[in-house]
PDB file of N, CA and C in Angstrom:
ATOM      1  N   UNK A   1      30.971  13.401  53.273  1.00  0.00           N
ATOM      2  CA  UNK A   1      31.612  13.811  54.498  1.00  0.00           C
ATOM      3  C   UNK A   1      33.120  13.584  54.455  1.00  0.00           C
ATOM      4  N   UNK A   2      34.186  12.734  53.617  1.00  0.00           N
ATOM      5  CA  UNK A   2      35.139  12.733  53.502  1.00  0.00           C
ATOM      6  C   UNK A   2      35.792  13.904  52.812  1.00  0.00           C
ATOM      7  N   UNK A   3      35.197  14.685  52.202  1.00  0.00           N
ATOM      8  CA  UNK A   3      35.915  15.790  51.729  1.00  0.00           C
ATOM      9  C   UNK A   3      35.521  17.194  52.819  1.00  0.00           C
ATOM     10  N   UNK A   4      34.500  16.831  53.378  1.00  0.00           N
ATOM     11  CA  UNK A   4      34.509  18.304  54.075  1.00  0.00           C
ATOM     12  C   UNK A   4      35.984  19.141  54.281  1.00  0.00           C
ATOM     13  N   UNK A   5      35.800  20.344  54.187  1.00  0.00           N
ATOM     14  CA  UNK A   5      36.731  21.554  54.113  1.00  0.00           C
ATOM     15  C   UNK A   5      36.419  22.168  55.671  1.00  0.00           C
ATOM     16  N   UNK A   6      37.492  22.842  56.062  1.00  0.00           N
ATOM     17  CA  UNK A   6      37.485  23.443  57.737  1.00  0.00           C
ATOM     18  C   UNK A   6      36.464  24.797  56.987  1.00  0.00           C
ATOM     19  N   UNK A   7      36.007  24.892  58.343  1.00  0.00           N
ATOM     20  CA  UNK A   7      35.184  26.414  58.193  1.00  0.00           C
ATOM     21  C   UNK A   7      35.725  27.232  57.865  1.00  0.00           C
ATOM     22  N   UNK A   8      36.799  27.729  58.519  1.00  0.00           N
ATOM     23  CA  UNK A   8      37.675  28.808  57.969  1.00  0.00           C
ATOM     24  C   UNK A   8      37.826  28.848  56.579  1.00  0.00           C
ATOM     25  N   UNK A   9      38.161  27.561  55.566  1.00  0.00           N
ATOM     26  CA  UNK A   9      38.418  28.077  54.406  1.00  0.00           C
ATOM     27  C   UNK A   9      36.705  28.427  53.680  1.00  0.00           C
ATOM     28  N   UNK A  10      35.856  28.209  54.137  1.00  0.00           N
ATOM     29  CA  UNK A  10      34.316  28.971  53.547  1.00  0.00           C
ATOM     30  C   UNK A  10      34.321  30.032  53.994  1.00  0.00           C
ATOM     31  N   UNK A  11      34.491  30.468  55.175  1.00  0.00           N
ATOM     32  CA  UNK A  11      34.067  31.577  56.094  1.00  0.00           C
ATOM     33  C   UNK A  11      33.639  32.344  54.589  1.00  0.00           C
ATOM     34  N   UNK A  12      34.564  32.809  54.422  1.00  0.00           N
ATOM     35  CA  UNK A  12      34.166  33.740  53.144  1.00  0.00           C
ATOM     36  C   UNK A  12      32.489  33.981  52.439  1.00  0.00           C
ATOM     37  N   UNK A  13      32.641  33.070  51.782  1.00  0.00           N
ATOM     38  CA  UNK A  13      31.694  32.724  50.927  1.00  0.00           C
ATOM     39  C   UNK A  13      30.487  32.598  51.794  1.00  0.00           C
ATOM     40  N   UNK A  14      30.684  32.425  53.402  1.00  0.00           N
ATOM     41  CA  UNK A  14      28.820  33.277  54.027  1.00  0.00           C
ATOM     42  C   UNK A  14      29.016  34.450  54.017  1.00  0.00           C
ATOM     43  N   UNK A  15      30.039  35.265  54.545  1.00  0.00           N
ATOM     44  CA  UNK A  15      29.898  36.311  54.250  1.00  0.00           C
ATOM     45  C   UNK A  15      29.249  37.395  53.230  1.00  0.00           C
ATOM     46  N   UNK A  16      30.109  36.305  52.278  1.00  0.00           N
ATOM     47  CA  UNK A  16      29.116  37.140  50.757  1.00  0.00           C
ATOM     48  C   UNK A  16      28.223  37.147  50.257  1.00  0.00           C
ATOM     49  N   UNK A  17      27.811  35.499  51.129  1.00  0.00           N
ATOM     50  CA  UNK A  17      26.204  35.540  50.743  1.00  0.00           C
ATOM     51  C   UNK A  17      25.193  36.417  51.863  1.00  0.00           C
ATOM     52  N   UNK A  18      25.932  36.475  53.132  1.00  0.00           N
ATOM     53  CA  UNK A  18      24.961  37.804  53.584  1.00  0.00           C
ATOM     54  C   UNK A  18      24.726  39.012  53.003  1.00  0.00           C
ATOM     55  N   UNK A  19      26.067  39.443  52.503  1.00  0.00           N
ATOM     56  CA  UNK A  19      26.303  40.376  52.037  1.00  0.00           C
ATOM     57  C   UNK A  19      25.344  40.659  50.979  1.00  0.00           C
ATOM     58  N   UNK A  20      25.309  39.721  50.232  1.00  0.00           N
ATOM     59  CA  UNK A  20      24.535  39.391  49.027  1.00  0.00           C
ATOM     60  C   UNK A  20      23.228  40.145  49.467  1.00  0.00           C
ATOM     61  N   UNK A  21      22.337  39.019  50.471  1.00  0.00           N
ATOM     62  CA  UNK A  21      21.046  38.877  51.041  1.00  0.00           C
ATOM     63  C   UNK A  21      20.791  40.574  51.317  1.00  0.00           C
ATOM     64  N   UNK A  22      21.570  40.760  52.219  1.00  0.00           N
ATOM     65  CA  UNK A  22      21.234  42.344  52.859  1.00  0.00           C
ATOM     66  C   UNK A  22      21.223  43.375  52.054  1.00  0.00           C
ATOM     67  N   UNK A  23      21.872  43.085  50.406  1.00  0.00           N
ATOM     68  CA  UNK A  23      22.413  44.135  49.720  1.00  0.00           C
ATOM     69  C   UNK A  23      20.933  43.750  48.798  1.00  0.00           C
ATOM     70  N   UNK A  24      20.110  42.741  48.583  1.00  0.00           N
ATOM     71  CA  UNK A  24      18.736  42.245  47.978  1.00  0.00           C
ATOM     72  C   UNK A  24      18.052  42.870  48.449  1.00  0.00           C
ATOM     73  N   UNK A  25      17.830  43.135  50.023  1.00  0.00           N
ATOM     74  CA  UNK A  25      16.836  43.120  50.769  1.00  0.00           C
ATOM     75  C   UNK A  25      17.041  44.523  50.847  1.00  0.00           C
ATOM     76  N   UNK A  26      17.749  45.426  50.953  1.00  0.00           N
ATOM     77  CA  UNK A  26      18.055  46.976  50.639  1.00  0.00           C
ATOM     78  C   UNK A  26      17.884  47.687  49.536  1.00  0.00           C
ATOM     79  N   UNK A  27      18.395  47.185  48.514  1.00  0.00           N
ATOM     80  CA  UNK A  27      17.939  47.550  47.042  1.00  0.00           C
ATOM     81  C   UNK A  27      16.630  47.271  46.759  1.00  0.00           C
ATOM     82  N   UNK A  28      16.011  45.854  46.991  1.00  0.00           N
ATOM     83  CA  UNK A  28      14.962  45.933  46.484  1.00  0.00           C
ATOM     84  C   UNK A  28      13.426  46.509  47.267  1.00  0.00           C
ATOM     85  N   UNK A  29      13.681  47.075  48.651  1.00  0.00           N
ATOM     86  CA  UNK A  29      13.034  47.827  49.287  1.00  0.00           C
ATOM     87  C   UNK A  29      13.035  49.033  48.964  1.00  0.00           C
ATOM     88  N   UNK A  30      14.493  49.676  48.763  1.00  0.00           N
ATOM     89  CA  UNK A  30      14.242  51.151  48.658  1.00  0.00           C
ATOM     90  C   UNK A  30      13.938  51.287  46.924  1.00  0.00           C
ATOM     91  N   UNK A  31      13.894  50.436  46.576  1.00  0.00           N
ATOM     92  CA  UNK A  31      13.872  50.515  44.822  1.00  0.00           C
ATOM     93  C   UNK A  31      12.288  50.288  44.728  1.00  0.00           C
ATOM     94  N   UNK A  32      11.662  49.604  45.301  1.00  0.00           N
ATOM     95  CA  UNK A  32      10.309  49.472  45.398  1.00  0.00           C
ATOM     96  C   UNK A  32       9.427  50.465  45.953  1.00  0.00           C
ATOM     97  N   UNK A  33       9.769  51.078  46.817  1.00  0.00           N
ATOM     98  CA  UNK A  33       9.455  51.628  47.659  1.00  0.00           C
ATOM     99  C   UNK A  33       9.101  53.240  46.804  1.00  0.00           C
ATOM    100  N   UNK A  34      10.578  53.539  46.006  1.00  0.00           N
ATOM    101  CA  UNK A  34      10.863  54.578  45.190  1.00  0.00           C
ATOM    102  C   UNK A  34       9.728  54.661  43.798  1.00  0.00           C
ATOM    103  N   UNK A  35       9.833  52.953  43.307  1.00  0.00           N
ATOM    104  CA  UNK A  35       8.952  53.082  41.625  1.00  0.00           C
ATOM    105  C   UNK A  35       7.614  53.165  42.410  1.00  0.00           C
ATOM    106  N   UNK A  36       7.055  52.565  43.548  1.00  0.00           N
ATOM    107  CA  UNK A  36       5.758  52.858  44.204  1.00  0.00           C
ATOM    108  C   UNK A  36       5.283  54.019  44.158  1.00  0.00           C
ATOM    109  N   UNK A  37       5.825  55.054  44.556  1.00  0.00           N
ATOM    110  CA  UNK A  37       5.580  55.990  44.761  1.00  0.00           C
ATOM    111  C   UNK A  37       5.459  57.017  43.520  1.00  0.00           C
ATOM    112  N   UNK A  38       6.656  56.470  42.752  1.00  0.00           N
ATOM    113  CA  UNK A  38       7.101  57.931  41.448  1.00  0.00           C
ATOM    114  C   UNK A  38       5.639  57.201  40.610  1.00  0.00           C
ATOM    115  N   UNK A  39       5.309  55.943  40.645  1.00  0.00           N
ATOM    116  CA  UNK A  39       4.206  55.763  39.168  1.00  0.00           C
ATOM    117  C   UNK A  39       3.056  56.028  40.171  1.00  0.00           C
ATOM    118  N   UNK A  40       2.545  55.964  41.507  1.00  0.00           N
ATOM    119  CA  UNK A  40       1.218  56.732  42.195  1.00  0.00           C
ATOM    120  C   UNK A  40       1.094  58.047  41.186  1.00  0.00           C
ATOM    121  N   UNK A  41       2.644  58.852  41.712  1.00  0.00           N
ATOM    122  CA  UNK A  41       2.279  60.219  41.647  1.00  0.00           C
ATOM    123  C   UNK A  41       1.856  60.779  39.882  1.00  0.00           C
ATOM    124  N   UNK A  42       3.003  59.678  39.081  1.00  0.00           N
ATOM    125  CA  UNK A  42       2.877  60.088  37.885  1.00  0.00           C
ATOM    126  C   UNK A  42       2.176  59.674  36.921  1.00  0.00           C
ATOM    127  N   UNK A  43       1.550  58.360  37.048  1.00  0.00           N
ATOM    128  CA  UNK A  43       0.378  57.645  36.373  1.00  0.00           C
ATOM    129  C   UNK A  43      -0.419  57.094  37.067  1.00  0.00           C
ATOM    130  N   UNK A  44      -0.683  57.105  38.263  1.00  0.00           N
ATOM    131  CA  UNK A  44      -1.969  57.176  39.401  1.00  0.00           C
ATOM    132  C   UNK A  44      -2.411  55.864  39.526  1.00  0.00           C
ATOM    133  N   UNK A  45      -1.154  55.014  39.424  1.00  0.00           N
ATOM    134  CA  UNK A  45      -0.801  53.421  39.933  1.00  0.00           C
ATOM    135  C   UNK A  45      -1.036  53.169  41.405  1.00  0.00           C
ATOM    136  N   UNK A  46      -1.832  52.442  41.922  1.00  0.00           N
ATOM    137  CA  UNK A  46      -2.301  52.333  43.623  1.00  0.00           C
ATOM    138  C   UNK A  46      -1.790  51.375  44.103  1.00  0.00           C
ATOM    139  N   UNK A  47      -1.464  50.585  43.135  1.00  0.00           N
ATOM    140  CA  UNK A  47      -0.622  48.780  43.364  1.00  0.00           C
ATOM    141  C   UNK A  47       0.827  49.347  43.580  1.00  0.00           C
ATOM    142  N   UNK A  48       1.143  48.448  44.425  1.00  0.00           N
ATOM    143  CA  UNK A  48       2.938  48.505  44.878  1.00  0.00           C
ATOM    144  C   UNK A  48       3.740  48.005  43.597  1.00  0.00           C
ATOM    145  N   UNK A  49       4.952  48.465  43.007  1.00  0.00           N
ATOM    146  CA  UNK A  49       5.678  47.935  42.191  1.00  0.00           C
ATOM    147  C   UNK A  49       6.780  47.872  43.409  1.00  0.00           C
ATOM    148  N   UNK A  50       7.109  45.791  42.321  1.00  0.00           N
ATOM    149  CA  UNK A  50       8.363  45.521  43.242  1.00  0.00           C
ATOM    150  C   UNK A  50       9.730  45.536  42.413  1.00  0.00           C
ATOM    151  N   UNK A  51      10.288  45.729  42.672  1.00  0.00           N
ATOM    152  CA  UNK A  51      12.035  45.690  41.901  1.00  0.00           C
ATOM    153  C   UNK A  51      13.299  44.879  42.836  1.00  0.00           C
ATOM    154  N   UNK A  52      14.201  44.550  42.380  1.00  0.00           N
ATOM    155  CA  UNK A  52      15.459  44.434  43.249  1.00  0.00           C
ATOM    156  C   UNK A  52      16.321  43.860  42.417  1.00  0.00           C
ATOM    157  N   UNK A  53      17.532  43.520  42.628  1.00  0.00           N
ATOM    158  CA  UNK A  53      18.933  43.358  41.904  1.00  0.00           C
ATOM    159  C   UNK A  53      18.783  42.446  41.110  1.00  0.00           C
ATOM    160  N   UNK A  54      18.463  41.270  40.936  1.00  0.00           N
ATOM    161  CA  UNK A  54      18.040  39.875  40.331  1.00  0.00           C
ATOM    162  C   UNK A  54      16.295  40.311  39.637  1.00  0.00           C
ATOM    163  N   UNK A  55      15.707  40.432  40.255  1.00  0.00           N
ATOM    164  CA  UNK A  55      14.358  40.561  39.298  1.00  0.00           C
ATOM    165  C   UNK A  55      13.698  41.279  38.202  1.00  0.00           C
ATOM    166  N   UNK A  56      14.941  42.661  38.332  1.00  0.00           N
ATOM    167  CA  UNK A  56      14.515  43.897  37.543  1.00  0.00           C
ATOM    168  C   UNK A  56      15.397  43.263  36.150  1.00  0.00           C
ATOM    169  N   UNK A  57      16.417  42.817  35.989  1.00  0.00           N
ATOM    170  CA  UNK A  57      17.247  42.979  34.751  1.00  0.00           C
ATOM    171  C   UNK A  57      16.178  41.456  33.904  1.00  0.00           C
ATOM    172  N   UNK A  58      15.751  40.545  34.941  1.00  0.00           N
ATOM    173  CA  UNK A  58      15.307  38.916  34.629  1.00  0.00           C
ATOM    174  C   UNK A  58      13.590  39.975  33.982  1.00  0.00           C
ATOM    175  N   UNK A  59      13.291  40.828  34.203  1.00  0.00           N
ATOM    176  CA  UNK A  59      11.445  40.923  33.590  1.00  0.00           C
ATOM    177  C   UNK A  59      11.983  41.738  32.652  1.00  0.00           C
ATOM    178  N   UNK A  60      12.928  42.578  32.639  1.00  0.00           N
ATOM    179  CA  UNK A  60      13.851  43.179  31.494  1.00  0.00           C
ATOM    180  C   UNK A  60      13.894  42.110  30.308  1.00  0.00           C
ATOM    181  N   UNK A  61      14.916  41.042  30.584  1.00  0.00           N
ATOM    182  CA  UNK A  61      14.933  40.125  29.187  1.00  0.00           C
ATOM    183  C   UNK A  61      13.838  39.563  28.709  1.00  0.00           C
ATOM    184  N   UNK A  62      12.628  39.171  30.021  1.00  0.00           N
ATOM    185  CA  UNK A  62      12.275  38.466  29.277  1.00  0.00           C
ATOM    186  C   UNK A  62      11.127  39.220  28.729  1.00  0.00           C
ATOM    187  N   UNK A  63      10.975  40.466  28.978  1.00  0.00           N
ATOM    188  CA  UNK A  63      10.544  41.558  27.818  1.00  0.00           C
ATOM    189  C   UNK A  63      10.934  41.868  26.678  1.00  0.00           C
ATOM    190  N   UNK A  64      12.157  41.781  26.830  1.00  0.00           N
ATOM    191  CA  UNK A  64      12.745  42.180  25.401  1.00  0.00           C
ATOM    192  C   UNK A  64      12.501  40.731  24.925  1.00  0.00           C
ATOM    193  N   UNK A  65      12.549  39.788  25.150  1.00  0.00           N
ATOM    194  CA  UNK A  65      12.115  38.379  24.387  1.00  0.00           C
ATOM    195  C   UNK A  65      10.712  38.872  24.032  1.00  0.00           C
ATOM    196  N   UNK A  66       9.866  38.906  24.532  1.00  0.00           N
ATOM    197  CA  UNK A  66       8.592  39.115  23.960  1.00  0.00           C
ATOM    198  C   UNK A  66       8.421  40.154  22.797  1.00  0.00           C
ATOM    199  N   UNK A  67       8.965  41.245  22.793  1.00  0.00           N
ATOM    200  CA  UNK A  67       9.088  42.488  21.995  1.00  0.00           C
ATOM    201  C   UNK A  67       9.632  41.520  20.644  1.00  0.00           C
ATOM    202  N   UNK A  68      10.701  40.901  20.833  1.00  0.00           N
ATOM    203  CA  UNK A  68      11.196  40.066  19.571  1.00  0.00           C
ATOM    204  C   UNK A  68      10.344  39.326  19.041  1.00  0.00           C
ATOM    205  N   UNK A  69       9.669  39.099  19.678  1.00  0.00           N
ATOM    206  CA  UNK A  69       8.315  37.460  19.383  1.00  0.00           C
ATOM    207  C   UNK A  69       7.234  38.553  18.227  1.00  0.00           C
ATOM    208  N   UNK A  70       6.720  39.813  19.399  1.00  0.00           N
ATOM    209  CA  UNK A  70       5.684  40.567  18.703  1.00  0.00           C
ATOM    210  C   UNK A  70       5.872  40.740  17.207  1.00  0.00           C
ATOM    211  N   UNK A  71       7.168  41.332  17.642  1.00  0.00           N
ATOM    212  CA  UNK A  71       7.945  42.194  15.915  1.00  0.00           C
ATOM    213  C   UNK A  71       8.375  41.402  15.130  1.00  0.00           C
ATOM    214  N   UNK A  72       8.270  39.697  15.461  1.00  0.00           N
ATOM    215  CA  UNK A  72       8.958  39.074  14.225  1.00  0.00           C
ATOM    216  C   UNK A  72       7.955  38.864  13.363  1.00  0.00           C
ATOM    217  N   UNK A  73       8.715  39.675  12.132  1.00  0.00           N
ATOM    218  CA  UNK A  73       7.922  39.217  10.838  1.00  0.00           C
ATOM    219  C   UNK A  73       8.853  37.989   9.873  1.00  0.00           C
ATOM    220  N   UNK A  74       7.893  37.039   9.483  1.00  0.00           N
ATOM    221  CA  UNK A  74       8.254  36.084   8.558  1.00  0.00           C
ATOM    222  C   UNK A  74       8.757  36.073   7.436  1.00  0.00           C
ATOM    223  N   UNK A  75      10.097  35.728   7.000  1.00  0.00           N
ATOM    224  CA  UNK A  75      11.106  35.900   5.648  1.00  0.00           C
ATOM    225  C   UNK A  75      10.690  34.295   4.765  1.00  0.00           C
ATOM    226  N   UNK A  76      11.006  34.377   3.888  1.00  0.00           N
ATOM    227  CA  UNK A  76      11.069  33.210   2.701  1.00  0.00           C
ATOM    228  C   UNK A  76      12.826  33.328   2.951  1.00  0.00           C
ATOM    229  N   UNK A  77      13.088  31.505   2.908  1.00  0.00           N
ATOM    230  CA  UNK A  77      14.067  31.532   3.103  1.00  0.00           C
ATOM    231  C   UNK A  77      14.298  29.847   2.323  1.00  0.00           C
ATOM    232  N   UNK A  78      15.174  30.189   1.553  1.00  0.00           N
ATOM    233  CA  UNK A  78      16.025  28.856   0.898  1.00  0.00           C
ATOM    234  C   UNK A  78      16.883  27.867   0.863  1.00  0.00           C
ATOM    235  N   UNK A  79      16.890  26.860   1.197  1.00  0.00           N
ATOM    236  CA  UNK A  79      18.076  25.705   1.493  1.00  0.00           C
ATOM    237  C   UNK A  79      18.753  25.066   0.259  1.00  0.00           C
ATOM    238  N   UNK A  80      20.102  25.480  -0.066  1.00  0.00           N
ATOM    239  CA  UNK A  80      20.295  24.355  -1.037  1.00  0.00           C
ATOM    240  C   UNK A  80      20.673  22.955  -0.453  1.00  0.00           C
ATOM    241  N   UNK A  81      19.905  21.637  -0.811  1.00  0.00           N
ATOM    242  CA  UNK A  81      20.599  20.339  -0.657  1.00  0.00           C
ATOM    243  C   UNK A  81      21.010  19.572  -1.773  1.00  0.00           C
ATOM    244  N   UNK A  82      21.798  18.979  -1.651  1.00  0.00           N
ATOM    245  CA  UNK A  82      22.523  18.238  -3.051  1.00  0.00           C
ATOM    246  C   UNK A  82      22.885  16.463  -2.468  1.00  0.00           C
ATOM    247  N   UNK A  83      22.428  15.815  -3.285  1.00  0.00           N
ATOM    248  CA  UNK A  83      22.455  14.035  -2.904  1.00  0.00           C
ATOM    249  C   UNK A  83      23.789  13.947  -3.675  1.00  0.00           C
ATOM    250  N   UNK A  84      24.138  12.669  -2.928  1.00  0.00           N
ATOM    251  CA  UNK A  84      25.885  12.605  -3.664  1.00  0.00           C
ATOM    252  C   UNK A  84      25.612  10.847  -3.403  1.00  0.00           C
ATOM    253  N   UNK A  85      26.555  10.323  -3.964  1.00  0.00           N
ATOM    254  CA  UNK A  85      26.583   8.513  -4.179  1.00  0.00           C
ATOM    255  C   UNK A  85      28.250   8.885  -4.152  1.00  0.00           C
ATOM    256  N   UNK A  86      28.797   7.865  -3.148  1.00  0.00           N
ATOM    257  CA  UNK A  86      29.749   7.452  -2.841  1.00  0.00           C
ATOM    258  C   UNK A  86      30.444   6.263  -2.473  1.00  0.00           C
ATOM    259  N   UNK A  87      31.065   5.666  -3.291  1.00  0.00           N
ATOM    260  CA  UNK A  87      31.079   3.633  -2.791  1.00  0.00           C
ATOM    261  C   UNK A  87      30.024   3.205  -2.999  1.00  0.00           C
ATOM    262  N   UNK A  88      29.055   3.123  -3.340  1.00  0.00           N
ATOM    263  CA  UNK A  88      27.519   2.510  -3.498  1.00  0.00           C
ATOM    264  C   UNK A  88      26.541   3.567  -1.829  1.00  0.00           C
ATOM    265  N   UNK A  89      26.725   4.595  -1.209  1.00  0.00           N
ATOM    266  CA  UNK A  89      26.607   4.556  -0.489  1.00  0.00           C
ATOM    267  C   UNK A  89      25.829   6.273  -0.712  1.00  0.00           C
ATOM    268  N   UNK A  90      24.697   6.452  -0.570  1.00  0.00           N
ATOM    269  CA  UNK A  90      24.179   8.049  -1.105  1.00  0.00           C
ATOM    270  C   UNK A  90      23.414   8.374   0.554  1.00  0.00           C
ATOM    271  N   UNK A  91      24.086  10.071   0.397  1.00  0.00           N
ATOM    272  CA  UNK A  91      23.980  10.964   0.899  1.00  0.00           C
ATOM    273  C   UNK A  91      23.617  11.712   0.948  1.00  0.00           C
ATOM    274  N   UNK A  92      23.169  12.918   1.225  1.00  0.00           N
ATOM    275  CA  UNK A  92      22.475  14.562   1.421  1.00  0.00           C
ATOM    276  C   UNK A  92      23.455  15.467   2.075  1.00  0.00           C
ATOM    277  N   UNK A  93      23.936  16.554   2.073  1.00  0.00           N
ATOM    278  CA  UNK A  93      24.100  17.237   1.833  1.00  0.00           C
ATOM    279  C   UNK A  93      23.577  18.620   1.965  1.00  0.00           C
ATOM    280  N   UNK A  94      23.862  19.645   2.958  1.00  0.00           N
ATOM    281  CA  UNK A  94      23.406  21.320   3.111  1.00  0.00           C
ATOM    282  C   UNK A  94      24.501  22.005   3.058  1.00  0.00           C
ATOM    283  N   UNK A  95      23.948  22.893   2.090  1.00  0.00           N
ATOM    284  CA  UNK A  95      24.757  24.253   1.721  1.00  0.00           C
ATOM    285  C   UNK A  95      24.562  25.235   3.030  1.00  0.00           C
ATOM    286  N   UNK A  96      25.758  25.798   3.658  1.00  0.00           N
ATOM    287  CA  UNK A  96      25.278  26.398   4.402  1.00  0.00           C
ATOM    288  C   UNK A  96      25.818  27.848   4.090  1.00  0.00           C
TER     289      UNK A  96
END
């Protein structure tokens, strides 16, 4: 409570988070509303698909993470290490 800031200098920053909220709650209605309908008509989907600004790009990555997981195939792969003695004092060593 010793640092509180006057309202005025936040004001802002609710703003933008309404802004934010209303601009969520708009996109991801009419965006839902839209893939609902286009996959009924075009692949005869009966379940609601949901979308909106934050959720569509977040099932995006972590799709493409999975796609990476599927497709990784396993390489042989080689490390050189080399031991070294220094002062009476031995070490290891990676080639990188």
């Amino acid at each position: 409570f010793e640092n509180l800031r006057d309202a005025k200098e936040t004001e802002s920053y609710y703003y933008a988070a309404q802004a934010r909220s209303y601009s969520d709650w708009l996109v991801g209605m009419n965006t839902s509303r839209a893939y609902s309908i286009l996959f009924r008509e075009k692949f005869g989907l009966k379940q609601t698909f949901s979308s909106g600004r934050v959720q569509t790009p977040v099932l995006y990555l972590i799709n493409q993470r999975e796609e990476e997981i599927q497709n990784f195939r396993p390489r042989t792969f080689y490390q050189i290490v080399g031991w070294f003695v220094a002062d009476g004092i031995k070490y290891g060593g990676l080639l990188l």
